[in-house]
PDB file of N, CA and C in Angstrom:
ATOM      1  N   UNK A   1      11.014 -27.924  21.557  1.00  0.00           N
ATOM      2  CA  UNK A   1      11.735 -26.694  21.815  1.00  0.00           C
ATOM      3  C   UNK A   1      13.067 -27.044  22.483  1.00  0.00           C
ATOM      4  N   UNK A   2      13.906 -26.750  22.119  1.00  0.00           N
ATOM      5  CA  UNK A   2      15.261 -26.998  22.126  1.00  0.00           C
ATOM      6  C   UNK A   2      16.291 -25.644  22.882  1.00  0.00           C
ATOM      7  N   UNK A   3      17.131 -26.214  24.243  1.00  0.00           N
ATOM      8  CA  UNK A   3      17.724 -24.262  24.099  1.00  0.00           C
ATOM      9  C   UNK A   3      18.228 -23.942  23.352  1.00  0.00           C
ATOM     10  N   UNK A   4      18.504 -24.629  22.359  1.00  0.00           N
ATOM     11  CA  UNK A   4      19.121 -23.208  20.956  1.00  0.00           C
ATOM     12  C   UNK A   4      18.433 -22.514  20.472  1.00  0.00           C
ATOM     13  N   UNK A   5      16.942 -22.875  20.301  1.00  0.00           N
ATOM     14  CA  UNK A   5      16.042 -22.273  20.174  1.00  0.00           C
ATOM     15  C   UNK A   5      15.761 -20.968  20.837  1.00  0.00           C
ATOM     16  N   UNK A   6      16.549 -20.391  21.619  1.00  0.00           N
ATOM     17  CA  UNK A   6      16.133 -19.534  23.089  1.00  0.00           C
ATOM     18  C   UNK A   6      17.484 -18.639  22.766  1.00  0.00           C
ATOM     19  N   UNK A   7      18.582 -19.166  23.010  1.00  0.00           N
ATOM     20  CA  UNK A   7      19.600 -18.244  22.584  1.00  0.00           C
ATOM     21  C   UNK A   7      19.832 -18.155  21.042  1.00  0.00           C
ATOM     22  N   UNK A   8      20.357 -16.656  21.092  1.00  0.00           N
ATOM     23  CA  UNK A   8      20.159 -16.129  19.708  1.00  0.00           C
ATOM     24  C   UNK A   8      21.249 -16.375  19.282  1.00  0.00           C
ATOM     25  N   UNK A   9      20.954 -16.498  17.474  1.00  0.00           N
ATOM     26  CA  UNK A   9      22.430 -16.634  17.001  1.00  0.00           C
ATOM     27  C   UNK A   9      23.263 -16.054  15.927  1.00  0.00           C
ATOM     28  N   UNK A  10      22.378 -14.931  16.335  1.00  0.00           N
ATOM     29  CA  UNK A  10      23.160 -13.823  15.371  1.00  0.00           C
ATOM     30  C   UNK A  10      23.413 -12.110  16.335  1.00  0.00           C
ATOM     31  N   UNK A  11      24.425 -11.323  16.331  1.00  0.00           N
ATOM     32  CA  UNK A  11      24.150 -10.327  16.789  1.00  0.00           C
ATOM     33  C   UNK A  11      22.950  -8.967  16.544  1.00  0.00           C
ATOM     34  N   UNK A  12      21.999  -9.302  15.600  1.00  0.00           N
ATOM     35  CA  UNK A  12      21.282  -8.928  14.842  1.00  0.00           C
ATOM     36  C   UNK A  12      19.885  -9.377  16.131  1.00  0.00           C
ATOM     37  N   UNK A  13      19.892 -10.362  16.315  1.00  0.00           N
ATOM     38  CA  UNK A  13      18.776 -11.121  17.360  1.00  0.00           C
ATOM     39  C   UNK A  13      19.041 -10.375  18.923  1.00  0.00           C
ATOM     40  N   UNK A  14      20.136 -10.816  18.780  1.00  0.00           N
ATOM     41  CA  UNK A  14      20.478  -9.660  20.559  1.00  0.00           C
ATOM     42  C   UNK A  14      20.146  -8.023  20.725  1.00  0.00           C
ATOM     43  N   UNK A  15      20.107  -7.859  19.448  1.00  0.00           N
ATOM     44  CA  UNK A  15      19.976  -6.110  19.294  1.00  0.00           C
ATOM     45  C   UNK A  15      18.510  -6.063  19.276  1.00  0.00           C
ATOM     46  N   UNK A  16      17.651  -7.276  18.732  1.00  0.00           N
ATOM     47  CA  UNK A  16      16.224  -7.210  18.903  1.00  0.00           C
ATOM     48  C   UNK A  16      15.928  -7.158  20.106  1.00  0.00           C
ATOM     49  N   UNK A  17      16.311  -8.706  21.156  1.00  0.00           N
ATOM     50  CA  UNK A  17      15.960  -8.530  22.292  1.00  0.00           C
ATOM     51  C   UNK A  17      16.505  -7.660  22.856  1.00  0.00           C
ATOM     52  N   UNK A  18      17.209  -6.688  22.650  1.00  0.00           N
ATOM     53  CA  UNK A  18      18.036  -5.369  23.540  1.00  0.00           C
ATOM     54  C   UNK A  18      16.541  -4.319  23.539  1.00  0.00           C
ATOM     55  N   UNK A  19      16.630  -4.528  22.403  1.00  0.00           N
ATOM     56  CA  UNK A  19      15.433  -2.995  22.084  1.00  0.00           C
ATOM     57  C   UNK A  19      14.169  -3.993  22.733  1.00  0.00           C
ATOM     58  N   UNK A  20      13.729  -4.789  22.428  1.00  0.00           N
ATOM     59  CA  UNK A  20      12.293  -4.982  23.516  1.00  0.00           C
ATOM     60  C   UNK A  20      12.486  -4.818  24.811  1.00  0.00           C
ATOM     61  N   UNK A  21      13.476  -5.247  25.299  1.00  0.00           N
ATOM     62  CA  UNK A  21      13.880  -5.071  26.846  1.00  0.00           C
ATOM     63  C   UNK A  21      13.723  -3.796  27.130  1.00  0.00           C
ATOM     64  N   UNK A  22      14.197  -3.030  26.665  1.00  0.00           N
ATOM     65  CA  UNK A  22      14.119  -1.485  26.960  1.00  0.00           C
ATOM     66  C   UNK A  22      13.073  -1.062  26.562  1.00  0.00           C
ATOM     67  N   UNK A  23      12.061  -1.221  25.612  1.00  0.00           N
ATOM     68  CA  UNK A  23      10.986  -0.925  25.749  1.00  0.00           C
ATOM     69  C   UNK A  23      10.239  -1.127  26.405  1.00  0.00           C
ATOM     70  N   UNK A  24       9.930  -2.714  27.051  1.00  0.00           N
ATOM     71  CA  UNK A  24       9.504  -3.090  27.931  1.00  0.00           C
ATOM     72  C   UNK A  24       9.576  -2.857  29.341  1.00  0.00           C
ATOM     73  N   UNK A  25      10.683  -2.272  29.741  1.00  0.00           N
ATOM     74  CA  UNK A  25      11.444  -1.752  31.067  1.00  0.00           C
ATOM     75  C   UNK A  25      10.997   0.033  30.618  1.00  0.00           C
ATOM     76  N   UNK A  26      10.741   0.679  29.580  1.00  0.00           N
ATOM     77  CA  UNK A  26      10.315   1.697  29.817  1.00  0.00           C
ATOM     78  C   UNK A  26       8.845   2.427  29.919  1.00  0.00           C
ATOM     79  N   UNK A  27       8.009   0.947  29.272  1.00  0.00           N
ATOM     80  CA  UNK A  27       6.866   0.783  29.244  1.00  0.00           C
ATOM     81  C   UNK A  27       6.519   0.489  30.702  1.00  0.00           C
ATOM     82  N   UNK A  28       7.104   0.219  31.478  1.00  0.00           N
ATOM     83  CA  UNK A  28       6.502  -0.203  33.025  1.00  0.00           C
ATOM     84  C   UNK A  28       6.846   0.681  33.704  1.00  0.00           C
ATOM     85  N   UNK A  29       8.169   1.564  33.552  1.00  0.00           N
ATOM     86  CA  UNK A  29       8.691   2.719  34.563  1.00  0.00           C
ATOM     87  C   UNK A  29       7.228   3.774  34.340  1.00  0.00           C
ATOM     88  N   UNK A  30       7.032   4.117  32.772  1.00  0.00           N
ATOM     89  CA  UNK A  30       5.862   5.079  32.640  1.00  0.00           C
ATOM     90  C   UNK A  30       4.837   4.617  33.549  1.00  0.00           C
ATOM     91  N   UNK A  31       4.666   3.638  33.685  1.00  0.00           N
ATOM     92  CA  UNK A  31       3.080   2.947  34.405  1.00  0.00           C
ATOM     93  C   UNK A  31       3.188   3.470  36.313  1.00  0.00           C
ATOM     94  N   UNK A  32       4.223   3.074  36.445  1.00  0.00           N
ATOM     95  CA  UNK A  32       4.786   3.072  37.572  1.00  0.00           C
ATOM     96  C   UNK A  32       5.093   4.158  37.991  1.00  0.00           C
ATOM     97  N   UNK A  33       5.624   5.098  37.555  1.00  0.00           N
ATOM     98  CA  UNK A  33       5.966   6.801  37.115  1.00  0.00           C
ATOM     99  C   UNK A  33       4.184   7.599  37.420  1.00  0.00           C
ATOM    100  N   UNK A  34       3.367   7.181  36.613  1.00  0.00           N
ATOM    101  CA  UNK A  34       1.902   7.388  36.375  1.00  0.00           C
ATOM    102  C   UNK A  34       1.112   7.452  37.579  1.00  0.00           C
ATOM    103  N   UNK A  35       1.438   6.053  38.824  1.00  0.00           N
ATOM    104  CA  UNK A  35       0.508   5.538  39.403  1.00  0.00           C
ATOM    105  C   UNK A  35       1.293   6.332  40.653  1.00  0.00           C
ATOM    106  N   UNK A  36       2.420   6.475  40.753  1.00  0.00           N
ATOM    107  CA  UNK A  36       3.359   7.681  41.755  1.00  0.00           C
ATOM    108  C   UNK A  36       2.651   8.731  41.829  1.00  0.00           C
ATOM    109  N   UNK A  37       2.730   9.516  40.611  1.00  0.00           N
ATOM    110  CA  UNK A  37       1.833  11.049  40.391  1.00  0.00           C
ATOM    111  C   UNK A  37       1.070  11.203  41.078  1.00  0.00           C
ATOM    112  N   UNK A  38       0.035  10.164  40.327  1.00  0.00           N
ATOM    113  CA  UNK A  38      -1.511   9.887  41.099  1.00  0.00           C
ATOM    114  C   UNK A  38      -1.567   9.716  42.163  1.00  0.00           C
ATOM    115  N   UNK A  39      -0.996   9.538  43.652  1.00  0.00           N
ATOM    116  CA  UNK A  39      -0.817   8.583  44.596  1.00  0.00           C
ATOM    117  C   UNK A  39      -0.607  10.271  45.305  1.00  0.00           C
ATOM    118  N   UNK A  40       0.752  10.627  44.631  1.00  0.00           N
ATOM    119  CA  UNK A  40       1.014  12.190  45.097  1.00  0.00           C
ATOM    120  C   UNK A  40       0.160  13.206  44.969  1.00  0.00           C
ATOM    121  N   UNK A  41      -0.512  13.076  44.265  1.00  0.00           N
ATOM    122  CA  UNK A  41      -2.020  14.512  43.777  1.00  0.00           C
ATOM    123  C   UNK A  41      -2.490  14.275  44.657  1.00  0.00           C
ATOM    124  N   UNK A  42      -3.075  12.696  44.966  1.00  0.00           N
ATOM    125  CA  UNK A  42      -4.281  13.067  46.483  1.00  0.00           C
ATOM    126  C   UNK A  42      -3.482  12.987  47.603  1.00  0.00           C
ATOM    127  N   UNK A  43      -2.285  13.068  47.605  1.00  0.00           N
ATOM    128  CA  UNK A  43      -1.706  12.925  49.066  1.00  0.00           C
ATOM    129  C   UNK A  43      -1.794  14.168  49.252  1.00  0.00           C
ATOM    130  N   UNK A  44      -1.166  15.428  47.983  1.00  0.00           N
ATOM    131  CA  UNK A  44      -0.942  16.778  47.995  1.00  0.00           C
ATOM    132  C   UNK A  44      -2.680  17.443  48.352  1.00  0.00           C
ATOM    133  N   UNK A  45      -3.530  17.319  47.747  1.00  0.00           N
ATOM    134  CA  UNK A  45      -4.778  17.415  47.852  1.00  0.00           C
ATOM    135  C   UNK A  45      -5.359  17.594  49.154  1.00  0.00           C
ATOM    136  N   UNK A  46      -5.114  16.097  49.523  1.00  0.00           N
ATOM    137  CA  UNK A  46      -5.880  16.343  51.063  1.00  0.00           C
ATOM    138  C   UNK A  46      -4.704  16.533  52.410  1.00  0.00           C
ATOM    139  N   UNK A  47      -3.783  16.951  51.832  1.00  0.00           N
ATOM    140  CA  UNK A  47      -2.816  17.955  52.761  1.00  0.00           C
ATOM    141  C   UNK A  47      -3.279  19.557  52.403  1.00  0.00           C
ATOM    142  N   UNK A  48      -3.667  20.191  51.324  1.00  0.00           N
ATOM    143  CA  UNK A  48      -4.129  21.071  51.314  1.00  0.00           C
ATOM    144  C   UNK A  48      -5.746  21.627  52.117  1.00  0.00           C
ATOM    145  N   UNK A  49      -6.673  20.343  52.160  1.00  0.00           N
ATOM    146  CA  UNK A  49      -7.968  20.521  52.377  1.00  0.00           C
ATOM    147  C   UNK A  49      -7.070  20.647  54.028  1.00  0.00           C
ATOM    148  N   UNK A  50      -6.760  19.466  54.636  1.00  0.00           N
ATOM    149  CA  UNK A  50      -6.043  19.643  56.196  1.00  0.00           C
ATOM    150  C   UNK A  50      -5.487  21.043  56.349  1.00  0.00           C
ATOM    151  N   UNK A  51      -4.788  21.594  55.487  1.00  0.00           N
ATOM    152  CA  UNK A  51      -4.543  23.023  56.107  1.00  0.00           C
ATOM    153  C   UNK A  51      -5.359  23.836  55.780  1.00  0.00           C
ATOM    154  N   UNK A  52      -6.382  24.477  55.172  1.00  0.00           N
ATOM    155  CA  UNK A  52      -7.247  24.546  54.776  1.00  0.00           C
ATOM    156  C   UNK A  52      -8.144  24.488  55.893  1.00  0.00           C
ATOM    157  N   UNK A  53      -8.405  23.750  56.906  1.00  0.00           N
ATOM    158  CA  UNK A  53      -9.047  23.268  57.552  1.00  0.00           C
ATOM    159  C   UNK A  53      -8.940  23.636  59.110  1.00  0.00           C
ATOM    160  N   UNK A  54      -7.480  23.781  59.214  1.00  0.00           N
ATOM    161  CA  UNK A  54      -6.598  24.457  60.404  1.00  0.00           C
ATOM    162  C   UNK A  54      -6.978  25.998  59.926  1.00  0.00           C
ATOM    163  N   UNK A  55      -6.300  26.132  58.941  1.00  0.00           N
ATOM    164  CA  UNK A  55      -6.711  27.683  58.708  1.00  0.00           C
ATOM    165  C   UNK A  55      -8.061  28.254  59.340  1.00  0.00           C
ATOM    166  N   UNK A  56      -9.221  27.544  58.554  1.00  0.00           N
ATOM    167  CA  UNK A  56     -10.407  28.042  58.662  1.00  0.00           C
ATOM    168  C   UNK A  56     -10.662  28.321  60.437  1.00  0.00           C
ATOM    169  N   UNK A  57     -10.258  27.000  61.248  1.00  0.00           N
ATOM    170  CA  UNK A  57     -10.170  26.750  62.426  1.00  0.00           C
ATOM    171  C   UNK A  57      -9.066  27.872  63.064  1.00  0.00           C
ATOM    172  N   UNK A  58      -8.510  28.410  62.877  1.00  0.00           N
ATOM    173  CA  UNK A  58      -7.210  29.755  63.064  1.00  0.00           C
ATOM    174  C   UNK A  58      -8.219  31.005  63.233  1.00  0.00           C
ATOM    175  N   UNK A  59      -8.903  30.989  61.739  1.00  0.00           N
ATOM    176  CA  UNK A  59      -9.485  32.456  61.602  1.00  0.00           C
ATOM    177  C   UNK A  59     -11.062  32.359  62.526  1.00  0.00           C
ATOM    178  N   UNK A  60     -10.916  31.403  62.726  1.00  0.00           N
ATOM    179  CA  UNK A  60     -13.051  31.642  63.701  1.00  0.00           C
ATOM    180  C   UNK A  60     -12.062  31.867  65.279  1.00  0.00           C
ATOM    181  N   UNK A  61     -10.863  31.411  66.041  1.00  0.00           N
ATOM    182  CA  UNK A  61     -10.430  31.174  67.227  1.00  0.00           C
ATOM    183  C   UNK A  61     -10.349  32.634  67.305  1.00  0.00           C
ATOM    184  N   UNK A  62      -9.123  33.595  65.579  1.00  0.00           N
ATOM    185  CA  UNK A  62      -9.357  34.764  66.109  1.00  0.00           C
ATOM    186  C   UNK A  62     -10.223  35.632  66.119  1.00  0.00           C
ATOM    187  N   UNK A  63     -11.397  35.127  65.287  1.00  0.00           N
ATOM    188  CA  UNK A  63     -12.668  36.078  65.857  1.00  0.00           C
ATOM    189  C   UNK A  63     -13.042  35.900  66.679  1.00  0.00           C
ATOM    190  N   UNK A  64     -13.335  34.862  67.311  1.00  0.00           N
ATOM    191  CA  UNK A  64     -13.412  34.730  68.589  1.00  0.00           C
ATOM    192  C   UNK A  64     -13.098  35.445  69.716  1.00  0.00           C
ATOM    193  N   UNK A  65     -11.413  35.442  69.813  1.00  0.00           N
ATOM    194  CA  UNK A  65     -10.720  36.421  70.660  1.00  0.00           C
ATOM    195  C   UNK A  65     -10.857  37.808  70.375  1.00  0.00           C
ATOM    196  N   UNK A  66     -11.003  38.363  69.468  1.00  0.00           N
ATOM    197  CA  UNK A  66     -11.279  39.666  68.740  1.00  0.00           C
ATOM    198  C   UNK A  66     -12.881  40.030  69.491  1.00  0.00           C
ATOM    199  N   UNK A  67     -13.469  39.294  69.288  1.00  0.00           N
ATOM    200  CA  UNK A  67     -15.115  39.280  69.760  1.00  0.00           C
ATOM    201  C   UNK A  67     -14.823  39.032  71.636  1.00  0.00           C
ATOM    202  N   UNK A  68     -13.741  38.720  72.403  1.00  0.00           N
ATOM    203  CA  UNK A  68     -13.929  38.793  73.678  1.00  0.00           C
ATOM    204  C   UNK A  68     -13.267  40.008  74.104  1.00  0.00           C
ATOM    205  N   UNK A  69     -12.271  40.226  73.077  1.00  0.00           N
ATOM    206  CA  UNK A  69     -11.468  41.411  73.340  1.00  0.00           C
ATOM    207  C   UNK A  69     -12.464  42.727  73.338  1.00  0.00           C
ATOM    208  N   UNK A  70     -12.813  42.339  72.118  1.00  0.00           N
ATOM    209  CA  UNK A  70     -14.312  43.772  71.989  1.00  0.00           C
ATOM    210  C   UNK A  70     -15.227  44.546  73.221  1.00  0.00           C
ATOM    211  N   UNK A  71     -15.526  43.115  73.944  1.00  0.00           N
ATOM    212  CA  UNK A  71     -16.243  42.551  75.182  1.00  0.00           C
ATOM    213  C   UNK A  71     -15.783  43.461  76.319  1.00  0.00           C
ATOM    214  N   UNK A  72     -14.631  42.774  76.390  1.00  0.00           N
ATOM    215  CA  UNK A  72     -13.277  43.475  77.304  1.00  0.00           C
ATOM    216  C   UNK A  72     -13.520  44.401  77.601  1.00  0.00           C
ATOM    217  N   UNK A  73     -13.014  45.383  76.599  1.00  0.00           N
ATOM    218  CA  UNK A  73     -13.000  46.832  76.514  1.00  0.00           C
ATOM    219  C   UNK A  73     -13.986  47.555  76.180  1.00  0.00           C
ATOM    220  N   UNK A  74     -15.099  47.386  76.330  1.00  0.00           N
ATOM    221  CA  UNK A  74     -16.320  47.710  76.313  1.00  0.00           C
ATOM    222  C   UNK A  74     -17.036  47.760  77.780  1.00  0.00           C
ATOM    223  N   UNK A  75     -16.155  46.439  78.306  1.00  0.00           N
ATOM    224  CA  UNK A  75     -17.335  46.696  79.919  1.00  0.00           C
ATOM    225  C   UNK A  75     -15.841  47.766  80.419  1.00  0.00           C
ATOM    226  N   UNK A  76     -14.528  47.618  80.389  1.00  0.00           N
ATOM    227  CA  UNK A  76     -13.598  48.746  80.550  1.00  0.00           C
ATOM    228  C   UNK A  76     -14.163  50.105  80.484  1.00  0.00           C
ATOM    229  N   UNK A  77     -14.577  50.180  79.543  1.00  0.00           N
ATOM    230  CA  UNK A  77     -14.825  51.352  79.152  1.00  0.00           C
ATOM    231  C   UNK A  77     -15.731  52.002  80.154  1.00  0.00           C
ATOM    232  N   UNK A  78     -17.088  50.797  80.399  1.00  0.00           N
ATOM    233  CA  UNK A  78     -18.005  51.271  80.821  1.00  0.00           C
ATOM    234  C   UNK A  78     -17.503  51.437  82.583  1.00  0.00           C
ATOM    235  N   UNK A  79     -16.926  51.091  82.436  1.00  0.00           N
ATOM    236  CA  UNK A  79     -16.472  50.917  84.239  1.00  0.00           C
ATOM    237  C   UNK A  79     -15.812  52.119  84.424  1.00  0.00           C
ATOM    238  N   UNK A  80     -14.905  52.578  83.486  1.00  0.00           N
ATOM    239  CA  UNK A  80     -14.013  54.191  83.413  1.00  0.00           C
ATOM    240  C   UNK A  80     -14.749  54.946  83.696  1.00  0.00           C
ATOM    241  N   UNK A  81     -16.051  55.463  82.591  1.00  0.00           N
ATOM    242  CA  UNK A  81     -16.987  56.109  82.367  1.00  0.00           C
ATOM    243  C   UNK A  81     -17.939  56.546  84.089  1.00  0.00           C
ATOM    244  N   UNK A  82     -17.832  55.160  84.690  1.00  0.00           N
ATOM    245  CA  UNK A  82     -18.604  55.321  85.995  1.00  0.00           C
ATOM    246  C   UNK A  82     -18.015  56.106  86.997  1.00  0.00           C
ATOM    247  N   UNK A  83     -16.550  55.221  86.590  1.00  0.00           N
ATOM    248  CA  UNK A  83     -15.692  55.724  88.012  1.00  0.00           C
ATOM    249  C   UNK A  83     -15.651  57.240  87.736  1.00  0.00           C
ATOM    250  N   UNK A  84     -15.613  57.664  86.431  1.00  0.00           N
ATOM    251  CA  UNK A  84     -15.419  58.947  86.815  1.00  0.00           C
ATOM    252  C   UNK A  84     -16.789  60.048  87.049  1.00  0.00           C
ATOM    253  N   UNK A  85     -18.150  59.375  86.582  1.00  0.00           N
ATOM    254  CA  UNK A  85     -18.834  60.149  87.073  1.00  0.00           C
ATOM    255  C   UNK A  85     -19.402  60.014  88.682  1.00  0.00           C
TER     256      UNK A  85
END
């Protein structure tokens, strides 16, 4: 194997290796492009389950408070009710 063997010697040969190159360079961006996506779905995913998760944790704190508030104004009530009889 000889380097003439390696460089081309017609412009006909360069236009070959032009077009594999670019196929080849677009064949790896797709791969690479692909494995991004994927990488982003479960990042997006379990950022959703995390809020999701806060949420759920949001809505029991305000029943919670809703359920002391209830409380509240219930022994209020009952204390009004006394004072005035």
């Amino acid at each position: 194997m000889d380097i003439t063997d390696i460089i081309p010697q017609s412009t006909s040969d360069i236009w070959a290796i032009a077009f594999w190159v670019i196929i080849l360079i677009l064949i790896i961006t797709v791969i690479v492009l692909y494995y991004y996506v994927k990488r982003m779905k479960r990042k997006i995913v379990k950022i959703q389950q995390d809020a999701n998760a806060q949420l759920e944790t949001i809505k029991k704190s305000k029943e919670k408070r809703m359920q002391d508030l209830s409380d509240v104004k219930s022994k209020v009530d009952r204390i009004l009710e006394e004072d005035k009889k």
